[in-house]
PDB file of N, CA and C in Angstrom:
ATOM      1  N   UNK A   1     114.421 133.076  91.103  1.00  0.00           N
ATOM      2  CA  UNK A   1     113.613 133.806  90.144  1.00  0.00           C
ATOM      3  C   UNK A   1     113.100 135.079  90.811  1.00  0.00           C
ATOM      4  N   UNK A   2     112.854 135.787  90.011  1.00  0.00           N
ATOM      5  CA  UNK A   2     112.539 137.365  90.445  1.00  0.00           C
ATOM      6  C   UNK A   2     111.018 137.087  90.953  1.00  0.00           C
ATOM      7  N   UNK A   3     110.860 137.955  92.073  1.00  0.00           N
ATOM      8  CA  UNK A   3     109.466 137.358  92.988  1.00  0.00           C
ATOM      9  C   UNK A   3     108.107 138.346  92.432  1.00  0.00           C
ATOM     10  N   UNK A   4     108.759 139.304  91.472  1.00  0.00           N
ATOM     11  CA  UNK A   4     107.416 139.478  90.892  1.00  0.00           C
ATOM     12  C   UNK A   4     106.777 138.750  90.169  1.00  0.00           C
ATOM     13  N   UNK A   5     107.694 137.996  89.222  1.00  0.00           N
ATOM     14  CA  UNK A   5     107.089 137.090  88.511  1.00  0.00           C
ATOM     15  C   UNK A   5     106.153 135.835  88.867  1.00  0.00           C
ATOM     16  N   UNK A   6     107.324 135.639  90.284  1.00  0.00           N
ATOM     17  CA  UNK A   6     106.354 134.559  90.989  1.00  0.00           C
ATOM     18  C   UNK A   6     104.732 134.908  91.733  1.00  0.00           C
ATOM     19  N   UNK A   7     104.790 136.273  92.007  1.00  0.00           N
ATOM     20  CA  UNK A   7     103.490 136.381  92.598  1.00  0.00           C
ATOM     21  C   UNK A   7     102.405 136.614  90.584  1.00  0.00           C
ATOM     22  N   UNK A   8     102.778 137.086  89.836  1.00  0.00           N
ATOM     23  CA  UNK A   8     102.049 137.029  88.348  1.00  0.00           C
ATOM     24  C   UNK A   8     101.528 135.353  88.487  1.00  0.00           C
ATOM     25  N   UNK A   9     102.515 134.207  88.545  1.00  0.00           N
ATOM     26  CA  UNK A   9     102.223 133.277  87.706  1.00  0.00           C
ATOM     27  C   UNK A   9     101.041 132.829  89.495  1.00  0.00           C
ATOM     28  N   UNK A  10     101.005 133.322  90.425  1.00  0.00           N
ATOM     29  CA  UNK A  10     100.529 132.423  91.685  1.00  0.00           C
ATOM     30  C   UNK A  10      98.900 133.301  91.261  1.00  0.00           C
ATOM     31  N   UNK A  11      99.127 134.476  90.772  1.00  0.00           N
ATOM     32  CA  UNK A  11      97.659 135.349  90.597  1.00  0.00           C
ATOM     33  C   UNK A  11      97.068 134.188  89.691  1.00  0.00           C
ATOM     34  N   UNK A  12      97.613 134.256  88.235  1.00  0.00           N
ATOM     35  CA  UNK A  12      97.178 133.706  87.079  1.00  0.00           C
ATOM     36  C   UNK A  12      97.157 131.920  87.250  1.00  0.00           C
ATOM     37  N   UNK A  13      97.461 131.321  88.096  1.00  0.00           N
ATOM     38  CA  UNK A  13      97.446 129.975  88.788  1.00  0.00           C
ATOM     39  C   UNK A  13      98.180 129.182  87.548  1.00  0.00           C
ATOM     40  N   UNK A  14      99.348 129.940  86.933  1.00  0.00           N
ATOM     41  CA  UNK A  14     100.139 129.525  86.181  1.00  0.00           C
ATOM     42  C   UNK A  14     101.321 128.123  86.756  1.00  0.00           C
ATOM     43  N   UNK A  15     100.997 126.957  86.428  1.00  0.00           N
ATOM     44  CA  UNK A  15     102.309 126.303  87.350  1.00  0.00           C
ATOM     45  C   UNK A  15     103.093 125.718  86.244  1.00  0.00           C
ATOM     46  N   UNK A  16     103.159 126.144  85.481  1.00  0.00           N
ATOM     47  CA  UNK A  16     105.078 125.425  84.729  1.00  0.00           C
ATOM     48  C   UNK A  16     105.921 126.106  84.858  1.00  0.00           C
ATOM     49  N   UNK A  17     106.917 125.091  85.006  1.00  0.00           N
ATOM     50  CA  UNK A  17     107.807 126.117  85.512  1.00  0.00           C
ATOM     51  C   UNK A  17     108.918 126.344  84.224  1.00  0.00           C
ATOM     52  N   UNK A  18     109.521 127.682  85.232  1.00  0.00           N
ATOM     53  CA  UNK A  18     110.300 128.486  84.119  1.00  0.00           C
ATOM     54  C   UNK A  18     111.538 128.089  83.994  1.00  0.00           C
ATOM     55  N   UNK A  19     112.702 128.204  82.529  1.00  0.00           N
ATOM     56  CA  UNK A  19     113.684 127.841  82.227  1.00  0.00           C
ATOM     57  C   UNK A  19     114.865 129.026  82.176  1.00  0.00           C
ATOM     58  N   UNK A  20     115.082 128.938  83.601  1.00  0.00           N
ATOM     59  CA  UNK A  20     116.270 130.761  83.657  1.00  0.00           C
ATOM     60  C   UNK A  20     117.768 130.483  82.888  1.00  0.00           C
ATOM     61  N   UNK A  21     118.105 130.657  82.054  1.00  0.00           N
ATOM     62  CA  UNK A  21     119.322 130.973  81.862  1.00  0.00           C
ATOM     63  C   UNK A  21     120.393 131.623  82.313  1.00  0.00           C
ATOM     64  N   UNK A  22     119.977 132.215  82.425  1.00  0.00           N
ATOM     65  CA  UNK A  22     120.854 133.184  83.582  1.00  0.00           C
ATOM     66  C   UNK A  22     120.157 134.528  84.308  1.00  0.00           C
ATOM     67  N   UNK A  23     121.028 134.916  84.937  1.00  0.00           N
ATOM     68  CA  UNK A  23     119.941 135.975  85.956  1.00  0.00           C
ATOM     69  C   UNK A  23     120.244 137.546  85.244  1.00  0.00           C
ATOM     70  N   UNK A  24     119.572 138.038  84.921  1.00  0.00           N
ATOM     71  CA  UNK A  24     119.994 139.860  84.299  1.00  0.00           C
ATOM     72  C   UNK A  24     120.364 140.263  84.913  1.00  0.00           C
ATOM     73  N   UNK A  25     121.442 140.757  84.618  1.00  0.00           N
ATOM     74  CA  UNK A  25     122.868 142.199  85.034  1.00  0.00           C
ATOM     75  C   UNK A  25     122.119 143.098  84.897  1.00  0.00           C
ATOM     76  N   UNK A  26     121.788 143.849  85.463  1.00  0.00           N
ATOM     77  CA  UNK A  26     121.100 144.980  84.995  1.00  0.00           C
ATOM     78  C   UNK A  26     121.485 146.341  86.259  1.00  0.00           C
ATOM     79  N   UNK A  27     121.171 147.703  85.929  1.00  0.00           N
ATOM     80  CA  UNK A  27     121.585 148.708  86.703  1.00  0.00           C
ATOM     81  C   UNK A  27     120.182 149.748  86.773  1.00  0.00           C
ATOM     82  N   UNK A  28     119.928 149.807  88.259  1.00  0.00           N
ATOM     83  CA  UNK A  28     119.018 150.617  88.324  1.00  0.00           C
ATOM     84  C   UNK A  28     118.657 151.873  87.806  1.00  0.00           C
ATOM     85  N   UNK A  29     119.733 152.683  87.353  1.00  0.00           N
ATOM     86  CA  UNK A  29     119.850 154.112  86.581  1.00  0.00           C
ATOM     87  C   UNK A  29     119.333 154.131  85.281  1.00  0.00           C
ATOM     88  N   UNK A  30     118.900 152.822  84.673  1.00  0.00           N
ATOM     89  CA  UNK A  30     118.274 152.575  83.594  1.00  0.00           C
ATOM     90  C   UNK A  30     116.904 152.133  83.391  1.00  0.00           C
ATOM     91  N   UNK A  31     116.465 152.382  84.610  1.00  0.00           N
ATOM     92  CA  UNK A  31     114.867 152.246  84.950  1.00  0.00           C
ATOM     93  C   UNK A  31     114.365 151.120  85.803  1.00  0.00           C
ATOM     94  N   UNK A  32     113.254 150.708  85.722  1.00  0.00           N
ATOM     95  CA  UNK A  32     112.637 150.377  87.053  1.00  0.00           C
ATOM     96  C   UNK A  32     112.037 149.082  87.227  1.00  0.00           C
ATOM     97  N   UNK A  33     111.909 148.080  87.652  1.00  0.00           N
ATOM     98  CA  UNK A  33     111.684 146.824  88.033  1.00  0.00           C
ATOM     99  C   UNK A  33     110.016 146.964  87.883  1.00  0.00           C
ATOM    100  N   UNK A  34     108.923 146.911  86.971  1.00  0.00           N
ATOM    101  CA  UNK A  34     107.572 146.627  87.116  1.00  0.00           C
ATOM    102  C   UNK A  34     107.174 147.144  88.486  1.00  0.00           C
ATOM    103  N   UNK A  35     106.837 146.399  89.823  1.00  0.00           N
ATOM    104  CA  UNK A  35     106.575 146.609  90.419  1.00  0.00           C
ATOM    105  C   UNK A  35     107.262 147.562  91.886  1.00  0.00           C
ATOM    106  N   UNK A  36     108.817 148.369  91.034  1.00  0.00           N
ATOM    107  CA  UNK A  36     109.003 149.156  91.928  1.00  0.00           C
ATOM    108  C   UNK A  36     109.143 150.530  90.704  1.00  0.00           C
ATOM    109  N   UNK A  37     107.951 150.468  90.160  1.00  0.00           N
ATOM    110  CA  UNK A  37     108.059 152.202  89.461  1.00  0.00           C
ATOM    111  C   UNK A  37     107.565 153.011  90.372  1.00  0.00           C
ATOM    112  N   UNK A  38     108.177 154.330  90.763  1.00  0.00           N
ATOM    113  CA  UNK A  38     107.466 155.149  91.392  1.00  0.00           C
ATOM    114  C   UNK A  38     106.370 155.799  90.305  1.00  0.00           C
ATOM    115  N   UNK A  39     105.503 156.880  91.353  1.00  0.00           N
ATOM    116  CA  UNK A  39     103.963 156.809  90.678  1.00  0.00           C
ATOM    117  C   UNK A  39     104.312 157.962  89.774  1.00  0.00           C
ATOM    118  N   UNK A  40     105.275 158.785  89.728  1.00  0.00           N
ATOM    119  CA  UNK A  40     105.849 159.972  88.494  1.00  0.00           C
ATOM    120  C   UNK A  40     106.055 159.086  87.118  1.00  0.00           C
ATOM    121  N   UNK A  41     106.694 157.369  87.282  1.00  0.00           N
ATOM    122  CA  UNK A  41     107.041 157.442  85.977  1.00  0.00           C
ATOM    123  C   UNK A  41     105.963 156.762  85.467  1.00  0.00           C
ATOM    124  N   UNK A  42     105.057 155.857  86.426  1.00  0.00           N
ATOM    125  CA  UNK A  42     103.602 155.515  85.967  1.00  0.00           C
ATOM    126  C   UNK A  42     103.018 156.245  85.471  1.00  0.00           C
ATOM    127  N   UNK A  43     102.498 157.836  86.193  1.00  0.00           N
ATOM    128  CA  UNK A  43     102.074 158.402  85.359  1.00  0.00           C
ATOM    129  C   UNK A  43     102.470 159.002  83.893  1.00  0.00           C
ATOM    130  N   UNK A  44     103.574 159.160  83.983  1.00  0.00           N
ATOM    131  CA  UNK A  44     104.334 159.337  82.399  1.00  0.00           C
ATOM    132  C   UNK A  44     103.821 158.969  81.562  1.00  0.00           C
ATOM    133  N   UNK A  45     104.252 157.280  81.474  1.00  0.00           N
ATOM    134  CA  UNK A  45     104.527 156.500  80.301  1.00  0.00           C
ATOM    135  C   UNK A  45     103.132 155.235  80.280  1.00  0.00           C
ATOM    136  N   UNK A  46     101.562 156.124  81.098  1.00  0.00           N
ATOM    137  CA  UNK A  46     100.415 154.975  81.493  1.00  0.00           C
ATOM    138  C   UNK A  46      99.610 155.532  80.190  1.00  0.00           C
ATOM    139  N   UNK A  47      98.653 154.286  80.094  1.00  0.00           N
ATOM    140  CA  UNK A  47      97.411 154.756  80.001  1.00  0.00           C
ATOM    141  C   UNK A  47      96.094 154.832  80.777  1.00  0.00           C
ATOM    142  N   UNK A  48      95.554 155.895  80.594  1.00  0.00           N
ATOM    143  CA  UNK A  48      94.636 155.773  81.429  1.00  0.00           C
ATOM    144  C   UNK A  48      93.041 155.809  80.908  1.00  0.00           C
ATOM    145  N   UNK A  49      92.497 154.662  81.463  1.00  0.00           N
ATOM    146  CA  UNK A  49      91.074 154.077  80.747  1.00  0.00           C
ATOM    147  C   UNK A  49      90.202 154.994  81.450  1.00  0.00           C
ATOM    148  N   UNK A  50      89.550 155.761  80.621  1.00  0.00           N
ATOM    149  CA  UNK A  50      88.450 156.861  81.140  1.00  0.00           C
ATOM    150  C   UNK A  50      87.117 156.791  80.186  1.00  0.00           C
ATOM    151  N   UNK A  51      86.017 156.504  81.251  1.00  0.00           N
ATOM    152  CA  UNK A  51      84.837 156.745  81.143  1.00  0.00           C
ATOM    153  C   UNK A  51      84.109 158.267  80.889  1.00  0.00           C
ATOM    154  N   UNK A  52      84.443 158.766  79.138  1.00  0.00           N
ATOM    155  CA  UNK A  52      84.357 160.232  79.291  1.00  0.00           C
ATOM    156  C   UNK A  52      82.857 160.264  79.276  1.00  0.00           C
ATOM    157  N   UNK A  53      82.320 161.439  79.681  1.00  0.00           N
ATOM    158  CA  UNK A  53      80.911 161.780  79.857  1.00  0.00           C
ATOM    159  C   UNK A  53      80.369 162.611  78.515  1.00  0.00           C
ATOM    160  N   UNK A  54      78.999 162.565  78.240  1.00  0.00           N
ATOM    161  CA  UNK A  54      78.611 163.416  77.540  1.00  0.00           C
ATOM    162  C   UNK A  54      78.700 165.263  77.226  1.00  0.00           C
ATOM    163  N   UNK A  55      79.137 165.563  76.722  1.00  0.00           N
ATOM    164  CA  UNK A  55      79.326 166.572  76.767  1.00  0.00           C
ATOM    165  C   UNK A  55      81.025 166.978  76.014  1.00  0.00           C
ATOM    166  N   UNK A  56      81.677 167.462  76.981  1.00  0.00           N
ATOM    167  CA  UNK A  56      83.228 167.399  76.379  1.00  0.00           C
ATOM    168  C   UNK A  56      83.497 166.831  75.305  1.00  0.00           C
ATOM    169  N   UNK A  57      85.062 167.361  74.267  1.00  0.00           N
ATOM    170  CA  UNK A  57      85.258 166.252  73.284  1.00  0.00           C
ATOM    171  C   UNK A  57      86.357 165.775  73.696  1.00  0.00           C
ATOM    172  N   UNK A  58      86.596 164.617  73.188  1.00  0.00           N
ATOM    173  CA  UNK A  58      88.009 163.708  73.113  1.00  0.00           C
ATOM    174  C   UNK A  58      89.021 164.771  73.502  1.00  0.00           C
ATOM    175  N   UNK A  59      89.498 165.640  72.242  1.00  0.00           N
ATOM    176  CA  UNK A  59      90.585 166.886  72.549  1.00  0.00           C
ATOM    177  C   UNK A  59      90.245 167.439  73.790  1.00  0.00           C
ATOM    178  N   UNK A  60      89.065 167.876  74.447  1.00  0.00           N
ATOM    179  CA  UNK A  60      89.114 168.998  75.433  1.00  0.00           C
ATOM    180  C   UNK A  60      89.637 167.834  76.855  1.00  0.00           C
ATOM    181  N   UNK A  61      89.037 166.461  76.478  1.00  0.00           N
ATOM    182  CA  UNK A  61      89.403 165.666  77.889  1.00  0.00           C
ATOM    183  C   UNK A  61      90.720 165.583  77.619  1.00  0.00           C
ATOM    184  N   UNK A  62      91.659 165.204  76.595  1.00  0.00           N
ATOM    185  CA  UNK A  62      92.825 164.891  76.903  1.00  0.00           C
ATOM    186  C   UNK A  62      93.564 166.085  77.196  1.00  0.00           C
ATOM    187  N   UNK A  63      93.340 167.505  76.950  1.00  0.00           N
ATOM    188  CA  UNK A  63      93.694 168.799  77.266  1.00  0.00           C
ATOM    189  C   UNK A  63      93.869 168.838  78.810  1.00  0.00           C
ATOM    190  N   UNK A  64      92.749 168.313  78.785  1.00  0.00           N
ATOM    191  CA  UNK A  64      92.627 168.305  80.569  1.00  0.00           C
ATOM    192  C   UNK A  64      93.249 167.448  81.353  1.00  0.00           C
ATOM    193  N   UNK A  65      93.603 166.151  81.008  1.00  0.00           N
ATOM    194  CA  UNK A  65      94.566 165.325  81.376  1.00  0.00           C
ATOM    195  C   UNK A  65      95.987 166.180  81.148  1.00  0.00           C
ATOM    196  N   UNK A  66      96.522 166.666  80.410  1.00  0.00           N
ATOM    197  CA  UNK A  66      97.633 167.174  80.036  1.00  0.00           C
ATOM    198  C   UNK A  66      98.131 168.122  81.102  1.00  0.00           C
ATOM    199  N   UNK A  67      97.109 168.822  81.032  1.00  0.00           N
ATOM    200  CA  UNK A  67      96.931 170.008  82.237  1.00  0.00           C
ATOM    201  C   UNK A  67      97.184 169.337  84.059  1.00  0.00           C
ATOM    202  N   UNK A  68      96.426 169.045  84.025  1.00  0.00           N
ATOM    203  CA  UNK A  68      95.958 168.583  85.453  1.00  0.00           C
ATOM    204  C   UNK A  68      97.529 167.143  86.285  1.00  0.00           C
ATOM    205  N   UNK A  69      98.148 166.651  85.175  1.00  0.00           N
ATOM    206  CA  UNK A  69      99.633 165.982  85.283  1.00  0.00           C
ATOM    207  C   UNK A  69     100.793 166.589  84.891  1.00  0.00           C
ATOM    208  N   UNK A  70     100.445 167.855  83.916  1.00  0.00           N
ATOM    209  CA  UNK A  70     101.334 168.740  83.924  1.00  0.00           C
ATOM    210  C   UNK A  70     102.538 167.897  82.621  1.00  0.00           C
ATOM    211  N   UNK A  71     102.142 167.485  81.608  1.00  0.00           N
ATOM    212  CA  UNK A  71     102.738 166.218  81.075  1.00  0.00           C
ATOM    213  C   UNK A  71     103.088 166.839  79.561  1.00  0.00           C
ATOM    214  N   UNK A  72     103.523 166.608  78.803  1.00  0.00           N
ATOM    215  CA  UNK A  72     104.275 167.254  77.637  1.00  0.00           C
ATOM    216  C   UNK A  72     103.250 166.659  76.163  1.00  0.00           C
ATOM    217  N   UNK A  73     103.054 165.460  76.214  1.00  0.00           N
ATOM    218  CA  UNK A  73     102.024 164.556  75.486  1.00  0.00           C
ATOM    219  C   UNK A  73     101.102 164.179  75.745  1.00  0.00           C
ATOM    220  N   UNK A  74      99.772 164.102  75.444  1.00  0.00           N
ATOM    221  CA  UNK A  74      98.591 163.345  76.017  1.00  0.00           C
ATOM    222  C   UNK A  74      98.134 163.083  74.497  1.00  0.00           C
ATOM    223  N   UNK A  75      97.599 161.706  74.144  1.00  0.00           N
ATOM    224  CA  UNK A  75      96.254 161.884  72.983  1.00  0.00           C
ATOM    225  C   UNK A  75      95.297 160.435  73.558  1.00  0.00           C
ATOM    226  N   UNK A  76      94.690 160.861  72.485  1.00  0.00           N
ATOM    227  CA  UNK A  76      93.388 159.832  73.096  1.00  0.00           C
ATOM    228  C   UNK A  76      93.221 158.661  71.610  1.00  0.00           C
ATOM    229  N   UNK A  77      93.115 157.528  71.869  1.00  0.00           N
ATOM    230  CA  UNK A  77      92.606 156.771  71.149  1.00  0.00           C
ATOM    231  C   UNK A  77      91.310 155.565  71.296  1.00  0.00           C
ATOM    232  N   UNK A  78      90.859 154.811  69.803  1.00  0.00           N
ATOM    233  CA  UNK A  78      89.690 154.578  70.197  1.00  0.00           C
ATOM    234  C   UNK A  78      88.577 155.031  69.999  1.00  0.00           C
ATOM    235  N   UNK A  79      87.356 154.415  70.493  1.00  0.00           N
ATOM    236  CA  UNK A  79      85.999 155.240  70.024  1.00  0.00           C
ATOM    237  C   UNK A  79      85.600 155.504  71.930  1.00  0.00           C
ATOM    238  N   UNK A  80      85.098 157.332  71.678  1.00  0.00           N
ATOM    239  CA  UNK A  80      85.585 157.638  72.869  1.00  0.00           C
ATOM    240  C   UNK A  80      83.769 158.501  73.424  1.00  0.00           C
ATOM    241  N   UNK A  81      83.219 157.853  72.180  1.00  0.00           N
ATOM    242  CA  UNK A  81      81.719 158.556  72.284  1.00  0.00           C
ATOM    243  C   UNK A  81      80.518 157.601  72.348  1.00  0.00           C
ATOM    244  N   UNK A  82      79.306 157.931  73.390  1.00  0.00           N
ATOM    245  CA  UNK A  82      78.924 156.569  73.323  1.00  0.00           C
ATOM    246  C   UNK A  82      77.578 157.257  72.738  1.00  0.00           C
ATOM    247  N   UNK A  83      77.176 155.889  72.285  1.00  0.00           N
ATOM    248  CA  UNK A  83      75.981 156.058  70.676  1.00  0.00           C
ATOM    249  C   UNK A  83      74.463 155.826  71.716  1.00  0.00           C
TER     250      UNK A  83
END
């Protein structure tokens, strides 16, 4: 079994065990194993949980995220203002 999975189920103190059918064919040129993404495509395709501050709006922080990763898309969802 693939040993990321095994360190998930040893975190989560998961013990049944799993029923493999067979093992995935798979080709690296088609992307990336969970725990071997480099940190370009993390940042891509993440979200990122931010504690925005008073002041700024939603649009100007995610502007600034956009900016600052240099990234093609950013939006923000959620309630992003605190009462």
């Amino acid at each position: 079994m693939y040993k990321f999975l095994e360190k998930i189920d040893h975190f989560c103190n998961y013990s049944n065990s799993w029923n493999i059918l067979r093992e995935a064919q798979t080709d690296d040129k088609y992307g990336f194993y969970p725990d071997k993404r480099p940190i370009e495509a993390l940042i891509r395709n993440a979200i990122i949980n931010l504690d925005k501050p008073a002041g700024p709006t939603s649009h100007e922080v995610a502007y600034w995220v956009k900016k600052m990763f240099n990234l093609n898309k950013v939006g923000h969802g959620g309630t992003l203002e605190h009462v």
